[in-house]
C-alpha atoms as a PDB file:
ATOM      1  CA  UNK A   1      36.030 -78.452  76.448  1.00  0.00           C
ATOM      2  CA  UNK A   2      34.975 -76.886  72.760  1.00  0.00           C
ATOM      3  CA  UNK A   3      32.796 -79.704  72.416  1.00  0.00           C
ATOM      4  CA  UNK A   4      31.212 -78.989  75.769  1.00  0.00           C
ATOM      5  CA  UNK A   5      30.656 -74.808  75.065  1.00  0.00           C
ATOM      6  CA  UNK A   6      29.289 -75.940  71.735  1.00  0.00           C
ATOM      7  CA  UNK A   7      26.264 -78.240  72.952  1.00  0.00           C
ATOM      8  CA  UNK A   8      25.848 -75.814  76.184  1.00  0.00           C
ATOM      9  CA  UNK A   9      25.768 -72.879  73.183  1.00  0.00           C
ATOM     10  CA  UNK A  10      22.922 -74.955  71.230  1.00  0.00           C
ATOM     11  CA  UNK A  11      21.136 -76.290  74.362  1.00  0.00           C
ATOM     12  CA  UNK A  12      20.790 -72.772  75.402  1.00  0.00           C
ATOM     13  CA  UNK A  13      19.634 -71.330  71.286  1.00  0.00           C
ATOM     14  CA  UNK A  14      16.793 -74.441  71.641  1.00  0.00           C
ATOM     15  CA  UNK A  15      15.154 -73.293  74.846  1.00  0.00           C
ATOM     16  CA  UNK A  16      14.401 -70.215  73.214  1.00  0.00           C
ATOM     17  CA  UNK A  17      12.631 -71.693  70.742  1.00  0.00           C
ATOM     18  CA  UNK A  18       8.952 -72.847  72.641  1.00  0.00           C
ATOM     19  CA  UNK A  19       7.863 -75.214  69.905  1.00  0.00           C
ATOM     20  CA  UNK A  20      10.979 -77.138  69.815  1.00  0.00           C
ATOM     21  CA  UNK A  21      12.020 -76.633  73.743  1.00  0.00           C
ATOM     22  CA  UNK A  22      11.145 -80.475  74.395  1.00  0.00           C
ATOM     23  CA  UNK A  23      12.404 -82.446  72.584  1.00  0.00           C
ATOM     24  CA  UNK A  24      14.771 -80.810  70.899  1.00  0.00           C
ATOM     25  CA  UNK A  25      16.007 -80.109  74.499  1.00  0.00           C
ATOM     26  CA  UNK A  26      15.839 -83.635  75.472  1.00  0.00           C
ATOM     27  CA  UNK A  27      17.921 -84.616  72.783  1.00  0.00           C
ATOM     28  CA  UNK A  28      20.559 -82.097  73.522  1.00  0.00           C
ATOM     29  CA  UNK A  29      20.734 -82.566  77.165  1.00  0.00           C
ATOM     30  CA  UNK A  30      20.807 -86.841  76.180  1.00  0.00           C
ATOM     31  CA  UNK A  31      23.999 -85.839  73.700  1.00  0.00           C
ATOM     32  CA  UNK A  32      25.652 -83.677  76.487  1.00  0.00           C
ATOM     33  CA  UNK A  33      25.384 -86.941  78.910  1.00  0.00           C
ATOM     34  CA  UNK A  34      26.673 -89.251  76.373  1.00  0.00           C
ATOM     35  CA  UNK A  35      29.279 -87.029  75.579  1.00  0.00           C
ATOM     36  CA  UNK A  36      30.520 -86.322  79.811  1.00  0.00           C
ATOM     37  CA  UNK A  37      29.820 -90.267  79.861  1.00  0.00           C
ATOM     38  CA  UNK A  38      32.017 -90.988  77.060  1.00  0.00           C
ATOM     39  CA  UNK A  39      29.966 -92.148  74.531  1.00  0.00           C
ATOM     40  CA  UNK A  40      31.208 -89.856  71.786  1.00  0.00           C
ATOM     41  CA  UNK A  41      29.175 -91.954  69.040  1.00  0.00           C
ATOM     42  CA  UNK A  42      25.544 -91.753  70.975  1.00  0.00           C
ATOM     43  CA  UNK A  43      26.261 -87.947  71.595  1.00  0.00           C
ATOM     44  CA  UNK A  44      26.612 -87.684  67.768  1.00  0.00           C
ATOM     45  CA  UNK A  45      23.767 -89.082  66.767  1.00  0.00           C
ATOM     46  CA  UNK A  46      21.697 -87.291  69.189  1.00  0.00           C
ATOM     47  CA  UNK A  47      23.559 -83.960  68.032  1.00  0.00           C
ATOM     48  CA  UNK A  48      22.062 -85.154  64.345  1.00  0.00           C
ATOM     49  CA  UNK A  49      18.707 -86.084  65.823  1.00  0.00           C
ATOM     50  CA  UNK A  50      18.579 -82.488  67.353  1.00  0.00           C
ATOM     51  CA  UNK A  51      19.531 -81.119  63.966  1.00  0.00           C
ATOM     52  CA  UNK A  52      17.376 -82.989  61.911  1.00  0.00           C
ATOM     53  CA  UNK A  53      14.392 -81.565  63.931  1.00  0.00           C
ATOM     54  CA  UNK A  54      15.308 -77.980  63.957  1.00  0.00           C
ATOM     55  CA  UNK A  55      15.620 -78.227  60.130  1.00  0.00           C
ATOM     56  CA  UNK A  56      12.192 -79.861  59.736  1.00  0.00           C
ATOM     57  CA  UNK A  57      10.918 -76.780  62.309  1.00  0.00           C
ATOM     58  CA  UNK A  58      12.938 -74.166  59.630  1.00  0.00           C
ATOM     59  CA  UNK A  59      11.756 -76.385  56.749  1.00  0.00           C
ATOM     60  CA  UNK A  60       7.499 -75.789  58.576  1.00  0.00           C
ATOM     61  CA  UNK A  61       8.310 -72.231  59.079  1.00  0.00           C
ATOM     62  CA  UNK A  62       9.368 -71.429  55.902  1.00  0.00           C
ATOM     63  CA  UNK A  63       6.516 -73.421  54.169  1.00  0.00           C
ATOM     64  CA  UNK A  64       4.502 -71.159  56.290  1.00  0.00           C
ATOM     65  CA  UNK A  65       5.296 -68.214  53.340  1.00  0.00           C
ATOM     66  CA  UNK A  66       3.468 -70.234  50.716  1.00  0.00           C
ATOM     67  CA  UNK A  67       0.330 -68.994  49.806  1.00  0.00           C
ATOM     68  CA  UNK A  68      -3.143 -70.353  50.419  1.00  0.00           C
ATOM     69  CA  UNK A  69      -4.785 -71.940  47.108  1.00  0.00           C
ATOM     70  CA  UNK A  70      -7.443 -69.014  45.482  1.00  0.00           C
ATOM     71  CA  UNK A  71     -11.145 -70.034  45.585  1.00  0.00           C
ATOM     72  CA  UNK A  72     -11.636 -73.080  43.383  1.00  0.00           C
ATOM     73  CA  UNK A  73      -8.122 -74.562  42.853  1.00  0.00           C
ATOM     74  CA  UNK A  74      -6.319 -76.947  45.162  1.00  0.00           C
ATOM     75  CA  UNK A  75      -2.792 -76.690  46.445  1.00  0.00           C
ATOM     76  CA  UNK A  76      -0.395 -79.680  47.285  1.00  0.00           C
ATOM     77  CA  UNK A  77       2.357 -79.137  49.344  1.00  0.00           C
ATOM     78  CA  UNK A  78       5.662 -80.965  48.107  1.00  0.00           C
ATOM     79  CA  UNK A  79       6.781 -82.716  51.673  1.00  0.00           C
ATOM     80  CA  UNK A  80      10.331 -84.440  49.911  1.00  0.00           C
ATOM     81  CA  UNK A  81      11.489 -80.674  48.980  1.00  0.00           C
ATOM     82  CA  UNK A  82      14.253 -81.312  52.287  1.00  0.00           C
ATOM     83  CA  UNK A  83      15.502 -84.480  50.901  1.00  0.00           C
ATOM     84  CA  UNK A  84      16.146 -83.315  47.672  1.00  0.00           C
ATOM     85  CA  UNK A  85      18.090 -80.388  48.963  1.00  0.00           C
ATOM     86  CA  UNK A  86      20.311 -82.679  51.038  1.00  0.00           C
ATOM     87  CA  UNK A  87      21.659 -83.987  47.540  1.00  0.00           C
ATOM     88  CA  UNK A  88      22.248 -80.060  46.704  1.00  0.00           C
ATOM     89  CA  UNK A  89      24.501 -79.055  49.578  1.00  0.00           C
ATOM     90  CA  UNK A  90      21.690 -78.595  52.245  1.00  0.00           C
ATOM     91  CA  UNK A  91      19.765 -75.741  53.633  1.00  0.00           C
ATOM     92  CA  UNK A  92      15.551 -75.623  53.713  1.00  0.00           C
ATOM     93  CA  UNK A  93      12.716 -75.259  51.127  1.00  0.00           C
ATOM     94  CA  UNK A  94       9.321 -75.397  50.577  1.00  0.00           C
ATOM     95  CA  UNK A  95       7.176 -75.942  47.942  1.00  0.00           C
ATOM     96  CA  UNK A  96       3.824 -76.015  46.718  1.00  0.00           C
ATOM     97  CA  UNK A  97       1.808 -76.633  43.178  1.00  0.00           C
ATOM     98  CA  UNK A  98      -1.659 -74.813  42.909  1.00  0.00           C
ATOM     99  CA  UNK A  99      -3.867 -76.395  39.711  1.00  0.00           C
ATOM    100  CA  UNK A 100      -7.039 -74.946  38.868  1.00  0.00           C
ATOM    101  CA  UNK A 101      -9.161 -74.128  35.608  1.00  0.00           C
ATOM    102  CA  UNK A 102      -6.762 -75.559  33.425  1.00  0.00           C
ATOM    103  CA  UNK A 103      -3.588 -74.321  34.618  1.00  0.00           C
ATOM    104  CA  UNK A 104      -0.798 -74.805  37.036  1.00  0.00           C
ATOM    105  CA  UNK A 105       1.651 -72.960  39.260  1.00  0.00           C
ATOM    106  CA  UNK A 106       4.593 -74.197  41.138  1.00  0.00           C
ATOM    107  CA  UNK A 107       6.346 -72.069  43.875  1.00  0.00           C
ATOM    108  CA  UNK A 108       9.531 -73.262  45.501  1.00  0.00           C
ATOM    109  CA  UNK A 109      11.377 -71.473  47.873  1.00  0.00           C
ATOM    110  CA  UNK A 110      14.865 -72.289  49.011  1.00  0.00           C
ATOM    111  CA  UNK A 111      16.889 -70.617  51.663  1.00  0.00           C
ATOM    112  CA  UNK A 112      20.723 -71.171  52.881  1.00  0.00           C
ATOM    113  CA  UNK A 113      21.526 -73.390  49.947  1.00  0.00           C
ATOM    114  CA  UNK A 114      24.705 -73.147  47.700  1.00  0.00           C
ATOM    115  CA  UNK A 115      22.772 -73.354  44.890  1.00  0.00           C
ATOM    116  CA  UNK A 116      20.642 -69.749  45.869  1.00  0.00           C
ATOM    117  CA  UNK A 117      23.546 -67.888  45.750  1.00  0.00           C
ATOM    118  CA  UNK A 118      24.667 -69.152  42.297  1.00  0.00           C
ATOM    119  CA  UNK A 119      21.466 -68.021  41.219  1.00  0.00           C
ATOM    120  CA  UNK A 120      21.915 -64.788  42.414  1.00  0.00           C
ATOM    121  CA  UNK A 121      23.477 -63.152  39.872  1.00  0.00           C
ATOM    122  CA  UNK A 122      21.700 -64.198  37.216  1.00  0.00           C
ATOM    123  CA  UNK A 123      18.575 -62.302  38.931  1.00  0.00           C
ATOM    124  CA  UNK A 124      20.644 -59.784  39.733  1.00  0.00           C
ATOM    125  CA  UNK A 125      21.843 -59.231  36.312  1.00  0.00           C
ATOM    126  CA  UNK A 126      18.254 -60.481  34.580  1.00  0.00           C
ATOM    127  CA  UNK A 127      18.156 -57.611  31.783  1.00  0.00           C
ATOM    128  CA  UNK A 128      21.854 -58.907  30.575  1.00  0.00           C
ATOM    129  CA  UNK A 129      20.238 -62.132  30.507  1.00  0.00           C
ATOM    130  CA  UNK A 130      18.241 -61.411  28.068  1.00  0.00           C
ATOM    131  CA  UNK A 131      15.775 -61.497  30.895  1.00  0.00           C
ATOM    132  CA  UNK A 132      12.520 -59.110  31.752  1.00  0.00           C
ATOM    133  CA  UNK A 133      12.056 -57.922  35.113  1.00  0.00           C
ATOM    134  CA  UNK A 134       9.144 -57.347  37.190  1.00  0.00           C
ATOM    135  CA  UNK A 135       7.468 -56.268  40.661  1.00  0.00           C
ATOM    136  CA  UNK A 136       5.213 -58.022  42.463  1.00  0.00           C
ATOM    137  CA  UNK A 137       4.548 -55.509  45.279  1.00  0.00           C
ATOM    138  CA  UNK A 138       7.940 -54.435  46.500  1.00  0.00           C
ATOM    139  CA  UNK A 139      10.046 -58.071  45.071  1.00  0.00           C
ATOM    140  CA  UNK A 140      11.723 -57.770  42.011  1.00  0.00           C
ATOM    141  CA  UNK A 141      11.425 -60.558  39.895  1.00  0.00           C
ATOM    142  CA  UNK A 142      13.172 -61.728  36.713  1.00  0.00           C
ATOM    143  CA  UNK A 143      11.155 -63.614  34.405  1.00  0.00           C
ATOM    144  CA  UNK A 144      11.633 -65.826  31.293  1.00  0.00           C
ATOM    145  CA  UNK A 145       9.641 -68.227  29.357  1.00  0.00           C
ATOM    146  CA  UNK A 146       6.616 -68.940  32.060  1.00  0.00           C
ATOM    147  CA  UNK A 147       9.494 -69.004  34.948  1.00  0.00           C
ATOM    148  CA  UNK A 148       9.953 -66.161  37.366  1.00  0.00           C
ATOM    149  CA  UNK A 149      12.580 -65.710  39.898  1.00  0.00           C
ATOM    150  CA  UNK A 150      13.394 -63.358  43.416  1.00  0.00           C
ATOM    151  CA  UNK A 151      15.747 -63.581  45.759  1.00  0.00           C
ATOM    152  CA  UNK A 152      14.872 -62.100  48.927  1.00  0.00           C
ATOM    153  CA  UNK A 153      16.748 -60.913  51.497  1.00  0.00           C
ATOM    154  CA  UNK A 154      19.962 -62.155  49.667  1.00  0.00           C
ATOM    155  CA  UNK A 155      19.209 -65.748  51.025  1.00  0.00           C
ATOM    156  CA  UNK A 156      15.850 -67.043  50.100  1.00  0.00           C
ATOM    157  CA  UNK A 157      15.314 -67.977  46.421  1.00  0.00           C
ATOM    158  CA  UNK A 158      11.676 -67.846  45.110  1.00  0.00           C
ATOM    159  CA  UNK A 159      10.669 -70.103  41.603  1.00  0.00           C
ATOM    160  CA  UNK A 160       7.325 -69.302  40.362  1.00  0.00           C
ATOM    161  CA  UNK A 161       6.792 -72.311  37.224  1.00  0.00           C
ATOM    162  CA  UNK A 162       3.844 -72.234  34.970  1.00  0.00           C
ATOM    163  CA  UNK A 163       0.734 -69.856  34.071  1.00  0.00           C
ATOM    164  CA  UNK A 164       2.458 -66.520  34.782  1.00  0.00           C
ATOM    165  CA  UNK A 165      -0.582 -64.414  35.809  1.00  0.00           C
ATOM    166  CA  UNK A 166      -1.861 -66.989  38.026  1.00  0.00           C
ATOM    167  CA  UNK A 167       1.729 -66.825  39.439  1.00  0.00           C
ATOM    168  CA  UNK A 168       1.705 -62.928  40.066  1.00  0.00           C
ATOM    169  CA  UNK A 169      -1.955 -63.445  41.783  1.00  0.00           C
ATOM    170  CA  UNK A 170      -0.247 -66.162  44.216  1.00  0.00           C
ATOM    171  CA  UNK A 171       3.060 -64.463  44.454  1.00  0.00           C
ATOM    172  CA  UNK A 172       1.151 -60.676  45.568  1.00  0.00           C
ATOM    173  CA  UNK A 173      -0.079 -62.528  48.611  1.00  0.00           C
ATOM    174  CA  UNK A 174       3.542 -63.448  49.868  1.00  0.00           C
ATOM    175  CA  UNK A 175       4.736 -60.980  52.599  1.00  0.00           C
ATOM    176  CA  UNK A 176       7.909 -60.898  51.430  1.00  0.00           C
ATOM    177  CA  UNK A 177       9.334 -58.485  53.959  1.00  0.00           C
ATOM    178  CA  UNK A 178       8.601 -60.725  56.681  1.00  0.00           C
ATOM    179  CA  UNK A 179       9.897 -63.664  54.784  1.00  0.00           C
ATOM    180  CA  UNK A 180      13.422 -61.570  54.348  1.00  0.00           C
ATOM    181  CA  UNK A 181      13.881 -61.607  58.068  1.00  0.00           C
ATOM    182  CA  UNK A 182      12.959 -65.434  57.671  1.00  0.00           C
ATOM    183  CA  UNK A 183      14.847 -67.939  60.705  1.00  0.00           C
ATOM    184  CA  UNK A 184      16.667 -64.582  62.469  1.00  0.00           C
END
């Protein structure tokens, strides 16, 4: 019966979603007939099939924070980022590395992963690091040897790597009170 309330409970969380609604839906309603069928196995693996694509919809929307590349550099998008975080206890990231006249940056962002909140005290706590501290428009940042580091909204870490001032130019365009609010 749990097992029932739990698939009707995320069968009806997906509908509200538009972009996901088919076949996200599909694959719910497929794991709630395997499951009433018996199958317990097939239901899994369409319960993981589900998962899988509302984390790659999480992983798109959060991507969506990353700034566009300024006038006359290029940005690549890092498409692994969600595999790598699977080895680090889960949860969703972008990231993205802008090159242009002779320098680099390198913006990651991470959100629900263990490894955020271990970092979170060390930004919170920056100037007993040894650490200076910033604002890029309302974000508090601690920085350190051409690395600067947020956390917003307690849950989402941002990494800036590389030419610092090229990294406060990107990092001022990042509405980071929307991104705070980010997957509620």
């Amino acid at each position: 019966m749990t097992r029932t309330l739990m698939m009707s409970a995320a069968l009806a969380m997906s509908l509200t979603t538009a972009a996901a609604a088919d076949e996200v839906s599909d694959l719910l309603t497929s794991a709630q007939e395997a499951y009433a069928a018996g199958d317990i196995q097939f239901a899994l693996d369409d319960l993981d099939m589900a998962r899988a694509k509302l984390l790659e919809q999480k992983t798109a929307s959060l991507g969506a924070y990353l700034p566009e590349a300024p006038d006359g550099w290029t940005r690549e998008v890092n498409t692994e980022m969600g595999q790598g975080l699977a080895m680090m206890g889960g949860g969703v990231g972008a990231e993205a590395t802008y090159t242009g006249d002779d320098s680099s940056v390198k913006i990651t962002l991470m959100a629900d992963n263990p490894m955020v909140a271990s970092m979170s005290a060390m930004i919170a706590n920056a100037g007993a690091m040894g650490m200076k501290t910033e604002r890029i428009g309302r974000q508090r940042f601690a920085t350190q040897d051409g690395q600067m580091m947020a956390l917003v909204g307690n849950r989402i870490l941002v990494q800036a790597e590389g030419d610092t001032e090229a990294a406060r130019s990107l990092l001022d365009k990042v509405d980071f009170g929307a991104m705070a609010s980010f997957g509620q």
